[in-house]
N, C-alpha and C. Protein backbone atom coordinates (compact mmCIF):
# COMPACT_ATOMS: atom_id res chain seq x y z
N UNK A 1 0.84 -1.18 0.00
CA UNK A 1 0.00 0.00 0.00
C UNK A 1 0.89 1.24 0.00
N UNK A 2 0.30 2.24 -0.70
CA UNK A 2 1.21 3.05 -1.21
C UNK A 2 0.55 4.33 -0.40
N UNK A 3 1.54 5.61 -0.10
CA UNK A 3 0.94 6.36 0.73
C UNK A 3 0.67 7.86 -0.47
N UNK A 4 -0.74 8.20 -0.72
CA UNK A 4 -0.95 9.27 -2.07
C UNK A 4 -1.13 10.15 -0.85
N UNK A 5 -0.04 11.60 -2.31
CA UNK A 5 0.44 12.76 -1.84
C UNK A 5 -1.36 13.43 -1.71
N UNK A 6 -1.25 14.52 -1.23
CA UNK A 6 -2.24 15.33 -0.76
C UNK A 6 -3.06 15.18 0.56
N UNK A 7 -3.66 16.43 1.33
CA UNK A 7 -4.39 16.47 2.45
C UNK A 7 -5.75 16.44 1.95
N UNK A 8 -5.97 16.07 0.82
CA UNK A 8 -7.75 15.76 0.62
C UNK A 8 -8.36 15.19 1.78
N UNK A 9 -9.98 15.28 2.11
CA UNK A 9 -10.38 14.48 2.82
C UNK A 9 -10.00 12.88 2.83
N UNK A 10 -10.25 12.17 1.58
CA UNK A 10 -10.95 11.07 1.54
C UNK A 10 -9.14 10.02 1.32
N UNK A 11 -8.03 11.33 1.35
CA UNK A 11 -6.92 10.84 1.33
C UNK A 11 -6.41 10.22 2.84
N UNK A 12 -7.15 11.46 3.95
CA UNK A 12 -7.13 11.41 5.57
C UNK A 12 -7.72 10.62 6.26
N UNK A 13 -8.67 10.17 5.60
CA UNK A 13 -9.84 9.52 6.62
C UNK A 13 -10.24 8.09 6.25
N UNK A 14 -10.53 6.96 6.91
CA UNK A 14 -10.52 5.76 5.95
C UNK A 14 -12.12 6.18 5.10
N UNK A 15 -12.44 5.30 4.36
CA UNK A 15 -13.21 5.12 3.43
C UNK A 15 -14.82 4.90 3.95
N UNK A 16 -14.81 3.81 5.33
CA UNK A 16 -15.88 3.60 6.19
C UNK A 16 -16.64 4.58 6.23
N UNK A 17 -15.40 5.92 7.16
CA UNK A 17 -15.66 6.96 8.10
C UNK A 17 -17.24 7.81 7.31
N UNK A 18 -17.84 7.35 7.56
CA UNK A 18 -19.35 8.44 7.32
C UNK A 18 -18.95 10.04 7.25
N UNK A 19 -18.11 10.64 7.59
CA UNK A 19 -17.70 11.89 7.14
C UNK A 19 -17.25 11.88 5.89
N UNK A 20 -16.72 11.06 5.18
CA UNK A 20 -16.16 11.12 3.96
C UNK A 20 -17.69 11.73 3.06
N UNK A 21 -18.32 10.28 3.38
CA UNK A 21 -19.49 10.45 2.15
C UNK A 21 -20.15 12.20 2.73
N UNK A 22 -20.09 12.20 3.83
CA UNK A 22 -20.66 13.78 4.28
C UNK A 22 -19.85 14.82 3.50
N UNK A 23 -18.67 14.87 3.79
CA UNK A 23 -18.02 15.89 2.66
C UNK A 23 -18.32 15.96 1.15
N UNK A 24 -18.07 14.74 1.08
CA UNK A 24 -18.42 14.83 -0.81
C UNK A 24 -19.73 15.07 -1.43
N UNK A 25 -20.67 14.66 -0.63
CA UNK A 25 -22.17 15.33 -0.44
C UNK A 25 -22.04 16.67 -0.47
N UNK A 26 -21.53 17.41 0.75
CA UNK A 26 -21.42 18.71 0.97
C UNK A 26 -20.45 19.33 -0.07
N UNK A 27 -19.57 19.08 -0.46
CA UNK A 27 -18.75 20.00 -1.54
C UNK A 27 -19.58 20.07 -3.01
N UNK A 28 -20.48 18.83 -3.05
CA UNK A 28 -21.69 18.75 -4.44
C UNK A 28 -22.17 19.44 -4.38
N UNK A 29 -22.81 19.70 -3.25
CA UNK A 29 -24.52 20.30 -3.24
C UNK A 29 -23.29 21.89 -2.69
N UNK A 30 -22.79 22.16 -2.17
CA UNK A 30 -22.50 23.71 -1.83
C UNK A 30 -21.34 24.05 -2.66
N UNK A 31 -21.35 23.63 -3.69
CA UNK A 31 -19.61 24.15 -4.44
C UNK A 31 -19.84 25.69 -4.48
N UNK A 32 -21.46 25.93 -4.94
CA UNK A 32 -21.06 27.73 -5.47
C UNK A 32 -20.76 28.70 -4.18
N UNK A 33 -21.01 28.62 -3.11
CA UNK A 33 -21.14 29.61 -1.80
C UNK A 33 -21.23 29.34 -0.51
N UNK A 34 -20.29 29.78 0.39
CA UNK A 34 -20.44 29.19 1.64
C UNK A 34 -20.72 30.60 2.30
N UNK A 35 -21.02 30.49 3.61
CA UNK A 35 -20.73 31.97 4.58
C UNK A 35 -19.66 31.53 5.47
N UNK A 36 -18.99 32.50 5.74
CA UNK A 36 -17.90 32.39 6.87
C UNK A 36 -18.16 33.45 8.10
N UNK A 37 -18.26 33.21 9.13
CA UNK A 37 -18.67 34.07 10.50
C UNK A 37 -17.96 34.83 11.20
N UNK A 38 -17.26 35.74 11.25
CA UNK A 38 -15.43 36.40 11.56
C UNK A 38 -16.01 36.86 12.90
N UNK A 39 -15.69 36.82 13.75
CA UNK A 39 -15.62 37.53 15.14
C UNK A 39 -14.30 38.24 16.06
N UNK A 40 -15.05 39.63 16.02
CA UNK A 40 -13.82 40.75 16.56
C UNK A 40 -14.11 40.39 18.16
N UNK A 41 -13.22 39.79 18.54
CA UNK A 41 -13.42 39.20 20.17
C UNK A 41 -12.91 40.50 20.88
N UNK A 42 -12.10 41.58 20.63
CA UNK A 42 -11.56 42.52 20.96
C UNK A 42 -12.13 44.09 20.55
N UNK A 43 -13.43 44.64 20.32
CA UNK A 43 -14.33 44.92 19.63
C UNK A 43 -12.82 46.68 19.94
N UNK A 44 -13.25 47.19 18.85
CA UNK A 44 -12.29 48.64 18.90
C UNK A 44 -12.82 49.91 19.26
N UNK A 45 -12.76 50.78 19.70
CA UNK A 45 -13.80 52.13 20.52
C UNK A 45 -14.57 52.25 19.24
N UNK A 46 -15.43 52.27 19.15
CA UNK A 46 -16.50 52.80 17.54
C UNK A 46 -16.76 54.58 17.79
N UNK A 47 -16.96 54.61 18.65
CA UNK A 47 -16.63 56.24 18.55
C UNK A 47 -15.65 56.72 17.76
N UNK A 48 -14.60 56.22 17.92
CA UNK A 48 -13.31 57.00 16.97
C UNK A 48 -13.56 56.71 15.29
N UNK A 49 -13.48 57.87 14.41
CA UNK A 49 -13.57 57.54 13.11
C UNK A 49 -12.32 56.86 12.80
N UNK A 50 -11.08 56.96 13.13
CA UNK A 50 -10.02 56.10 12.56
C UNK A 50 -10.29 54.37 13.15
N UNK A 51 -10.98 54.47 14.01
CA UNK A 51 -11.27 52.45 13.66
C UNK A 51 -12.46 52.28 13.36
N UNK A 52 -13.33 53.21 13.25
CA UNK A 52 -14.33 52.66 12.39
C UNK A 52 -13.99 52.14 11.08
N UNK A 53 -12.91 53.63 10.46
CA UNK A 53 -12.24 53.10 9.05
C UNK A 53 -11.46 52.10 9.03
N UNK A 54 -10.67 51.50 10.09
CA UNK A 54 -10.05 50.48 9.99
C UNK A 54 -10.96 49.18 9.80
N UNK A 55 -11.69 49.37 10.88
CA UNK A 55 -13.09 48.40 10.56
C UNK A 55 -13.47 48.13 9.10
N UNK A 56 -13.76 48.66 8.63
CA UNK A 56 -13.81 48.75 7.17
C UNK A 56 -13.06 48.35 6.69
N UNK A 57 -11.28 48.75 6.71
CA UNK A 57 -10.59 48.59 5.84
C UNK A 57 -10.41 46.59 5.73
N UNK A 58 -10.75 46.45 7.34
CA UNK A 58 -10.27 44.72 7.84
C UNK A 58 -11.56 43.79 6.94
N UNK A 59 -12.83 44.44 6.80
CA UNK A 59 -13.65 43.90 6.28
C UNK A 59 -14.04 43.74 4.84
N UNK A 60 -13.52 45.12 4.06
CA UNK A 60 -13.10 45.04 3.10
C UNK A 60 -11.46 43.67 2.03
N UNK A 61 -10.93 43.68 3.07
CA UNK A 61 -10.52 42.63 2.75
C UNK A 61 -10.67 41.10 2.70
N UNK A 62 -11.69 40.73 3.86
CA UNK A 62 -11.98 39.67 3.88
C UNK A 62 -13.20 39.68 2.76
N UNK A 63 -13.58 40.64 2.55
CA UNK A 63 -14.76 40.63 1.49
C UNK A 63 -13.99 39.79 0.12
N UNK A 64 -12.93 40.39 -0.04
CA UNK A 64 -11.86 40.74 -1.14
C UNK A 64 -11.31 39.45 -1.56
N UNK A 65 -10.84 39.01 -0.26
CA UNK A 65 -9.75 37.49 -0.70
C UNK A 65 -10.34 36.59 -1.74
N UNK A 66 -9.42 35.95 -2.21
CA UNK A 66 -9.91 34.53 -3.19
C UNK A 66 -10.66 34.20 -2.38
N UNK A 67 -11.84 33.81 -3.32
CA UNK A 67 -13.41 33.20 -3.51
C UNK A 67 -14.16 33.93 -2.82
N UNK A 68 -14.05 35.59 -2.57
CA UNK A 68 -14.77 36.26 -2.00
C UNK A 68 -15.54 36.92 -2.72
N UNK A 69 -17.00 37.13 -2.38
CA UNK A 69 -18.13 37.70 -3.31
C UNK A 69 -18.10 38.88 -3.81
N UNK A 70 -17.62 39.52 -2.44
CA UNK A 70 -17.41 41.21 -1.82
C UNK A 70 -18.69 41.55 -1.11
N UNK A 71 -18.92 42.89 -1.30
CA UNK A 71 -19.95 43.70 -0.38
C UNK A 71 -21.18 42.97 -0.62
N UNK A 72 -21.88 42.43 -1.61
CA UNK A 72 -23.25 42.11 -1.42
C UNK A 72 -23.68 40.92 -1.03
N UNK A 73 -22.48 40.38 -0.47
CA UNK A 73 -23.08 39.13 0.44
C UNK A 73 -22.18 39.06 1.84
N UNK A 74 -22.16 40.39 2.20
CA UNK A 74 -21.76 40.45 3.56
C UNK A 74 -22.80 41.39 4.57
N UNK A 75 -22.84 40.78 5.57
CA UNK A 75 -24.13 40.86 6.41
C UNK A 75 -23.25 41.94 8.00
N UNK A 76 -22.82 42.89 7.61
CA UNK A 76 -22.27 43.76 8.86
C UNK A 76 -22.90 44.78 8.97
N UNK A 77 -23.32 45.05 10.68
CA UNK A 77 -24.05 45.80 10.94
C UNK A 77 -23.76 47.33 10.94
N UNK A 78 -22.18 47.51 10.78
CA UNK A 78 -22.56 49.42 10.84
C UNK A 78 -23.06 49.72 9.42
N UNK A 79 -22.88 48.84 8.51
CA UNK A 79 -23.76 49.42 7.44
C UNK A 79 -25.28 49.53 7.29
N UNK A 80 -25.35 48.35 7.91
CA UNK A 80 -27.11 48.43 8.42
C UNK A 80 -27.21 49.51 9.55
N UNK A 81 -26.40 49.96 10.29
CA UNK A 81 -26.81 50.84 11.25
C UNK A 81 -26.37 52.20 10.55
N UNK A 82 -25.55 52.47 9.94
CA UNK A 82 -25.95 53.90 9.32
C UNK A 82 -26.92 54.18 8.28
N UNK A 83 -27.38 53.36 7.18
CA UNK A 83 -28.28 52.85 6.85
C UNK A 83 -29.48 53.16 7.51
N UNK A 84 -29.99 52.63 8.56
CA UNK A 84 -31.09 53.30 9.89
C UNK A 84 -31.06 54.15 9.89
N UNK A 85 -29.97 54.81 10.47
CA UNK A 85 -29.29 56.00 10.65
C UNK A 85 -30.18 57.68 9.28
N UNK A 86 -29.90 57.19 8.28
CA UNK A 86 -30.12 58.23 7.45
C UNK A 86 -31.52 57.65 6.92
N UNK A 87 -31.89 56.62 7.10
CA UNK A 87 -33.91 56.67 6.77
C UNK A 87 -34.33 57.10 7.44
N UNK A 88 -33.78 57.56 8.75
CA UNK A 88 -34.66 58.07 9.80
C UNK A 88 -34.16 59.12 10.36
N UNK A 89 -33.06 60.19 9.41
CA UNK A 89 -32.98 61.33 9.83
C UNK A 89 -32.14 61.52 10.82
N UNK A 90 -31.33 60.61 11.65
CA UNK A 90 -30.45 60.71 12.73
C UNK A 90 -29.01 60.83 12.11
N UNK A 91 -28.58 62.06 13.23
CA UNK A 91 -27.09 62.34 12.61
C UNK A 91 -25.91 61.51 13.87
N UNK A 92 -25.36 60.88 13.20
CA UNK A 92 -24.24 60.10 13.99
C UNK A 92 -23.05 60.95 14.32
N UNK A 93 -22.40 61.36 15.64
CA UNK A 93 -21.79 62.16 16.06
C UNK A 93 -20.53 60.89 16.57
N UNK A 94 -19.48 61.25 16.48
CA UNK A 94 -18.64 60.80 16.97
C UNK A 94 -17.97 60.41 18.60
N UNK A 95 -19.35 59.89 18.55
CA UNK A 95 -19.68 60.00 21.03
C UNK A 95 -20.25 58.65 21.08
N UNK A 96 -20.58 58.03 22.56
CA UNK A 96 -20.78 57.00 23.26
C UNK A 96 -22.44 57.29 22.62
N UNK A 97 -23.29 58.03 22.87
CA UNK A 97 -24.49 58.18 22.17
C UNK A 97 -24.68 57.96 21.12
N UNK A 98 -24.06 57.72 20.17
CA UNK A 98 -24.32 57.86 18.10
C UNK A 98 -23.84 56.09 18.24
N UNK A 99 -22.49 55.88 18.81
CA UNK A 99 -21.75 54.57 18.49
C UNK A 99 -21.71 53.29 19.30
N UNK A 100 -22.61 53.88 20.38
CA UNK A 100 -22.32 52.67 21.80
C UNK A 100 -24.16 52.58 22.05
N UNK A 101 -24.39 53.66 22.66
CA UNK A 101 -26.17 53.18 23.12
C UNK A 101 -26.87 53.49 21.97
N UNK A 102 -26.44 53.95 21.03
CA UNK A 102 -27.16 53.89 19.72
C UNK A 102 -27.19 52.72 19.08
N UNK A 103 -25.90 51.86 18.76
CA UNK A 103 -25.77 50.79 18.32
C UNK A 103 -26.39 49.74 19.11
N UNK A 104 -26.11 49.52 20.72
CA UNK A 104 -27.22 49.12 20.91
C UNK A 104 -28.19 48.87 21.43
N UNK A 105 -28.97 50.39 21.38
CA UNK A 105 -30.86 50.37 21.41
C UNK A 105 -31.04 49.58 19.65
N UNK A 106 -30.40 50.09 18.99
CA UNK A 106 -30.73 49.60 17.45
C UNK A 106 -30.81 48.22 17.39
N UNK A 107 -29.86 47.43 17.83
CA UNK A 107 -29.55 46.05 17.82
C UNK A 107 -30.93 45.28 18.57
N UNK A 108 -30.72 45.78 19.66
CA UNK A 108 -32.09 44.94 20.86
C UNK A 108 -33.88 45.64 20.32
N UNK A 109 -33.59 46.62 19.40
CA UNK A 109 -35.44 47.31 19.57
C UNK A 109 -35.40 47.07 18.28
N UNK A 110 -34.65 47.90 17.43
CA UNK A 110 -35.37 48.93 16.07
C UNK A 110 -34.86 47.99 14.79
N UNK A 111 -34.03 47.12 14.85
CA UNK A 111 -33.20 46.18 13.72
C UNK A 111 -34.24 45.13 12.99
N UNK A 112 -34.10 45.53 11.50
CA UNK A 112 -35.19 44.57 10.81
C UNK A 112 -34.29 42.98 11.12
N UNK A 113 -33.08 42.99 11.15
CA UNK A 113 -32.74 41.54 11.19
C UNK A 113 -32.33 40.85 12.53
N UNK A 114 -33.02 39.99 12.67
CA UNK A 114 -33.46 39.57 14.12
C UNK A 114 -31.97 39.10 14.92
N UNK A 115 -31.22 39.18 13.92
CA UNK A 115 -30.22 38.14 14.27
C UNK A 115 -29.00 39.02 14.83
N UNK A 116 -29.44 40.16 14.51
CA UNK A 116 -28.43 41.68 14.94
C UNK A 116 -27.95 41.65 16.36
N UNK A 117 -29.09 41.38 17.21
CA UNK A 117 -29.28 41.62 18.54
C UNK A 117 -28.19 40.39 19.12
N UNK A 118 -27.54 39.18 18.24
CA UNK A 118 -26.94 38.29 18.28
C UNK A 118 -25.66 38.47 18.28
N UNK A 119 -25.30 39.42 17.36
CA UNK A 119 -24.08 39.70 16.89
C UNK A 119 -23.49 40.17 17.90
N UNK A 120 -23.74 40.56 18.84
CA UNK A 120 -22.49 42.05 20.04
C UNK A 120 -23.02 40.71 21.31
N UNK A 121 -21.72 41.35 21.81
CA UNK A 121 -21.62 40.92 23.16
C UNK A 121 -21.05 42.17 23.65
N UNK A 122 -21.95 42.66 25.07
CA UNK A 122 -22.22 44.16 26.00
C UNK A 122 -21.29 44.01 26.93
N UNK A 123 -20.68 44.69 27.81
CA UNK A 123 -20.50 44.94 29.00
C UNK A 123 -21.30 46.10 29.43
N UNK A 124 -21.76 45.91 30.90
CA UNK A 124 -22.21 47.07 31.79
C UNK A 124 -23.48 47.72 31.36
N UNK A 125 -24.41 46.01 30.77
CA UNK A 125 -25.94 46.59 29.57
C UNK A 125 -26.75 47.39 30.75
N UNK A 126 -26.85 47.25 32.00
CA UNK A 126 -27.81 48.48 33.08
C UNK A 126 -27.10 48.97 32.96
N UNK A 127 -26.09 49.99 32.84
CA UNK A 127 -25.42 51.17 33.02
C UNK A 127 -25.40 51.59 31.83
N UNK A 128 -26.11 52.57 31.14
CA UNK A 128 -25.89 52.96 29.65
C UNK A 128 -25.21 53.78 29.85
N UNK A 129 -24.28 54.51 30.78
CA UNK A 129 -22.98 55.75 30.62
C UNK A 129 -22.23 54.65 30.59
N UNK A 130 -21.89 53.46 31.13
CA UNK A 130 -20.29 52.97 31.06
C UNK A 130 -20.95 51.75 30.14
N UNK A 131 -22.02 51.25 29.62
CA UNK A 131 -22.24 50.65 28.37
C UNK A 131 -20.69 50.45 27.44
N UNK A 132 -20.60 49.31 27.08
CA UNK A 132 -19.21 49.23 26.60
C UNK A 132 -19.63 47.66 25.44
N UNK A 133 -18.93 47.83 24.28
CA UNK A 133 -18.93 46.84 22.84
C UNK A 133 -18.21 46.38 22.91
N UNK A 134 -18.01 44.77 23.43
CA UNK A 134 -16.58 43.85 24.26
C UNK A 134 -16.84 43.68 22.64
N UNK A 135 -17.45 42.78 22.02
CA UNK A 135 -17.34 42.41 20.75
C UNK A 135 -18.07 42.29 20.13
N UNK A 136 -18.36 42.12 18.42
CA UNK A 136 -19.03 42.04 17.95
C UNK A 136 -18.71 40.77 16.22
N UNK A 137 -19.74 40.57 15.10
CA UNK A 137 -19.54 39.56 14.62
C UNK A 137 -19.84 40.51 13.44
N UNK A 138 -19.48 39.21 12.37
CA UNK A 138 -20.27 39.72 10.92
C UNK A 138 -19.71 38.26 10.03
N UNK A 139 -20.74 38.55 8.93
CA UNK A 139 -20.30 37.64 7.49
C UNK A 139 -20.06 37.83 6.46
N UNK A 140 -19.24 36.90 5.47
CA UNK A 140 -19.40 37.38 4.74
C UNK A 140 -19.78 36.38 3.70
N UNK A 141 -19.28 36.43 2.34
CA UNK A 141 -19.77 34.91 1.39
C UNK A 141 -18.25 34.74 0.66
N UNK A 142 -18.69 33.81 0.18
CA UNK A 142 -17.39 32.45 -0.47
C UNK A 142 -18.35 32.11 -1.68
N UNK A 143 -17.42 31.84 -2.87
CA UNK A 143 -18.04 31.18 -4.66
C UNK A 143 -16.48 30.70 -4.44
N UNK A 144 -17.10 29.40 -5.36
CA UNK A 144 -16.35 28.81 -6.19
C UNK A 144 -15.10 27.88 -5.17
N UNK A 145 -15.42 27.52 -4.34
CA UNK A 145 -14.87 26.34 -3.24
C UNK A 145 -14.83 24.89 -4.29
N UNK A 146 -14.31 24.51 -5.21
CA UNK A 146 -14.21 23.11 -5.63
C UNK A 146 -14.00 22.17 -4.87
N UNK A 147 -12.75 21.64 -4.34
CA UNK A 147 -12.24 21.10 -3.63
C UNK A 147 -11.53 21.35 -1.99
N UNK A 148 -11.31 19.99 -1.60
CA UNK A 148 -10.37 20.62 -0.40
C UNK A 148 -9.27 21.35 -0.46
N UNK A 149 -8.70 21.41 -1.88
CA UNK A 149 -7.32 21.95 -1.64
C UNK A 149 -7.80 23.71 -1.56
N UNK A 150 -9.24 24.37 -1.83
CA UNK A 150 -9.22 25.36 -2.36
C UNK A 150 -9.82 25.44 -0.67
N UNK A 151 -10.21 24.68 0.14
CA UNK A 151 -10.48 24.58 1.74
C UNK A 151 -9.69 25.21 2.22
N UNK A 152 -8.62 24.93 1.91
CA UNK A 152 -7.08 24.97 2.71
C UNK A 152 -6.76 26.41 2.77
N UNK A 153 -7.09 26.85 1.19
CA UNK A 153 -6.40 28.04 0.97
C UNK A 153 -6.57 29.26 1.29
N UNK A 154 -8.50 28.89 1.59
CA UNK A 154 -9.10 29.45 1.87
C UNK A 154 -9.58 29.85 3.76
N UNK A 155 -8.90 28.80 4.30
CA UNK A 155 -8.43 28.28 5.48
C UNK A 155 -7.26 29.37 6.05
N UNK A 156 -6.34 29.28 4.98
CA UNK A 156 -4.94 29.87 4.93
C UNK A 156 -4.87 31.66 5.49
N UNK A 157 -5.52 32.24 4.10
CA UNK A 157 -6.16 33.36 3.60
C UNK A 157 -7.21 33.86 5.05
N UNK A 158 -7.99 33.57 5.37
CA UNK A 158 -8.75 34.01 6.62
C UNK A 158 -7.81 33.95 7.96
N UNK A 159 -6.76 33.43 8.19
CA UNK A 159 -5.74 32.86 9.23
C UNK A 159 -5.02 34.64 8.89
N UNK A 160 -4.74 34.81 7.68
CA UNK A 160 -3.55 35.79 7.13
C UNK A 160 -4.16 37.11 7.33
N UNK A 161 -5.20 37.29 7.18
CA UNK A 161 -6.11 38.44 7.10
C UNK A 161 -6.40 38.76 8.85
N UNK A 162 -6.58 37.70 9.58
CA UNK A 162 -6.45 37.95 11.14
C UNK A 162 -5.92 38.64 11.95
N UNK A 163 -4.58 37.81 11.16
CA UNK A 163 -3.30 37.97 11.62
C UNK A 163 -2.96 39.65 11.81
N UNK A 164 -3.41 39.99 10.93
CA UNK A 164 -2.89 41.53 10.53
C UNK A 164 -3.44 42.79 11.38
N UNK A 165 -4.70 42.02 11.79
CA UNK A 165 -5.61 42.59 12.77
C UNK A 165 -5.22 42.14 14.34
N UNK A 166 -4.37 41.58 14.73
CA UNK A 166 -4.16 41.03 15.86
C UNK A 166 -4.56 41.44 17.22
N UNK A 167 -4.66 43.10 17.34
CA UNK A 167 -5.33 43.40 18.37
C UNK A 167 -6.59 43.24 18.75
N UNK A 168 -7.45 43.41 17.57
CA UNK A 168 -8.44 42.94 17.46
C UNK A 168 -9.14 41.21 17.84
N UNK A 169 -8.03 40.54 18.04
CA UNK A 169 -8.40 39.35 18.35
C UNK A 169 -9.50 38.81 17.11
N UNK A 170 -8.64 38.52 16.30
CA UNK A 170 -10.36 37.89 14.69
C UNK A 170 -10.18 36.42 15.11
N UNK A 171 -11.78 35.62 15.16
CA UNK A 171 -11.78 34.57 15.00
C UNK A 171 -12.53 34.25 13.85
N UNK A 172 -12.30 33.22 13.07
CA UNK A 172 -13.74 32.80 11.89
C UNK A 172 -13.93 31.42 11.79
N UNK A 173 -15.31 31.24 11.70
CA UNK A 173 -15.82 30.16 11.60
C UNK A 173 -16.48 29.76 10.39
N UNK A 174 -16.92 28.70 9.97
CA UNK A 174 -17.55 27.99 8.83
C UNK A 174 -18.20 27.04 8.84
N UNK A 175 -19.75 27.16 9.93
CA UNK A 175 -20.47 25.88 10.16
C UNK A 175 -21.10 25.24 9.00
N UNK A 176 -20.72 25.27 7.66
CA UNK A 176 -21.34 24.28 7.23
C UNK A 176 -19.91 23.34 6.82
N UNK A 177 -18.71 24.01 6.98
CA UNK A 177 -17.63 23.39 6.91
C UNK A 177 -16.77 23.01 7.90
N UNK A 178 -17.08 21.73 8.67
CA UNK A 178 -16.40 21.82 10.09
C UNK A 178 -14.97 21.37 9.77
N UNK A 179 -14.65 20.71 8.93
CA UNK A 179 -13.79 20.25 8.22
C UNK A 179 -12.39 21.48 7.61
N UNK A 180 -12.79 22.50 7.46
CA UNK A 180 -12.12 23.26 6.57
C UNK A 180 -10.85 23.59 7.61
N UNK A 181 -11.02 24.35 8.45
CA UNK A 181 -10.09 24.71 9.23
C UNK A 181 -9.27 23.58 10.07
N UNK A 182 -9.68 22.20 9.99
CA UNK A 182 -8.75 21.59 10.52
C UNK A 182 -8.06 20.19 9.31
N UNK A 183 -7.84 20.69 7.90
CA UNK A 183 -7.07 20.28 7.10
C UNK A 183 -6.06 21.21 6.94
């Protein structure tokens, strides 16, 4: 028995293993698009316009990387919250009011997507003066995943993009791919 080059699944795992046939199922039926879940565990003052723009700039790239959709299949809330913001006439000021209890009364009351109120994790939610954004989440989308090797790379690429952000603490996930991040 001969040992074949590559970290494919079905190269790793014996043949029995019921995950195999689960992957190859799953890479059929989802080749065109996955979501990936990034979480800023280290959330950055949102008051300040220079990390809001950084915010941006970190999300803009993950939009960006190989097999990334870009902006219209990413689901982050300061765009939905400025967005709010100007249908309804409110001017966002650069204070704990516009970026902290604004963001979130918006999240817990006024947000068409239910799932908003999900995304942040609060410190000090009875105290709305020391109210504080420990962290928060977002998604984005993935085309064109063929194989595992494009798993990997794609594995790779979200690891690299983190990295760069380090204070921020980025984690990302891929529940329909439990597989991806540990090839």
């Amino acid at each position: 028995m001969g040992m074949k080059q590559g970290l494919d699944y079905d190269k790793l795992l014996i043949e029995t293993d019921p995950i195999v046939r689960t992957i190859a199922i799953e890479l059929e039926l989802f080749h065109g698009g996955d979501q990936i879940n990034i979480a800023i565990v280290k959330a950055p003052d949102m008051t300040k316009p220079m990390n809001r723009k950084r915010v941006d700039q970190m999300v803009h790239e993950f939009e960006h990387m190989i097999f990334g959709i870009g902006p219209k299949a990413t689901q982050l809330w300061t765009r939905e919250y400025q967005k709010y913001a100007n249908i309804t006439g409110a001017y966002l000021y650069n204070d704990h009011q516009s970026w902290v209890q604004g963001v979130y009364q918006w999240s817990q009351l006024f947000a068409f997507y239910k799932l908003w109120a999900q995304d942040f994790v609060w410190e000090n939610e009875n105290d709305p003066q020391n109210l504080r954004m420990k962290s928060f989440r977002f998604r984005i989308g993935l085309s064109a995943l063929n194989n595992p090797s494009d798993l990997i790379i794609e594995s790779r690429t979200l690891r690299e993009i983190a990295s760069k952000y380090s204070d921020m603490e980025i984690y990302t996930y891929e529940y329909s791919r439990m597989i991806a991040d540990q090839v």
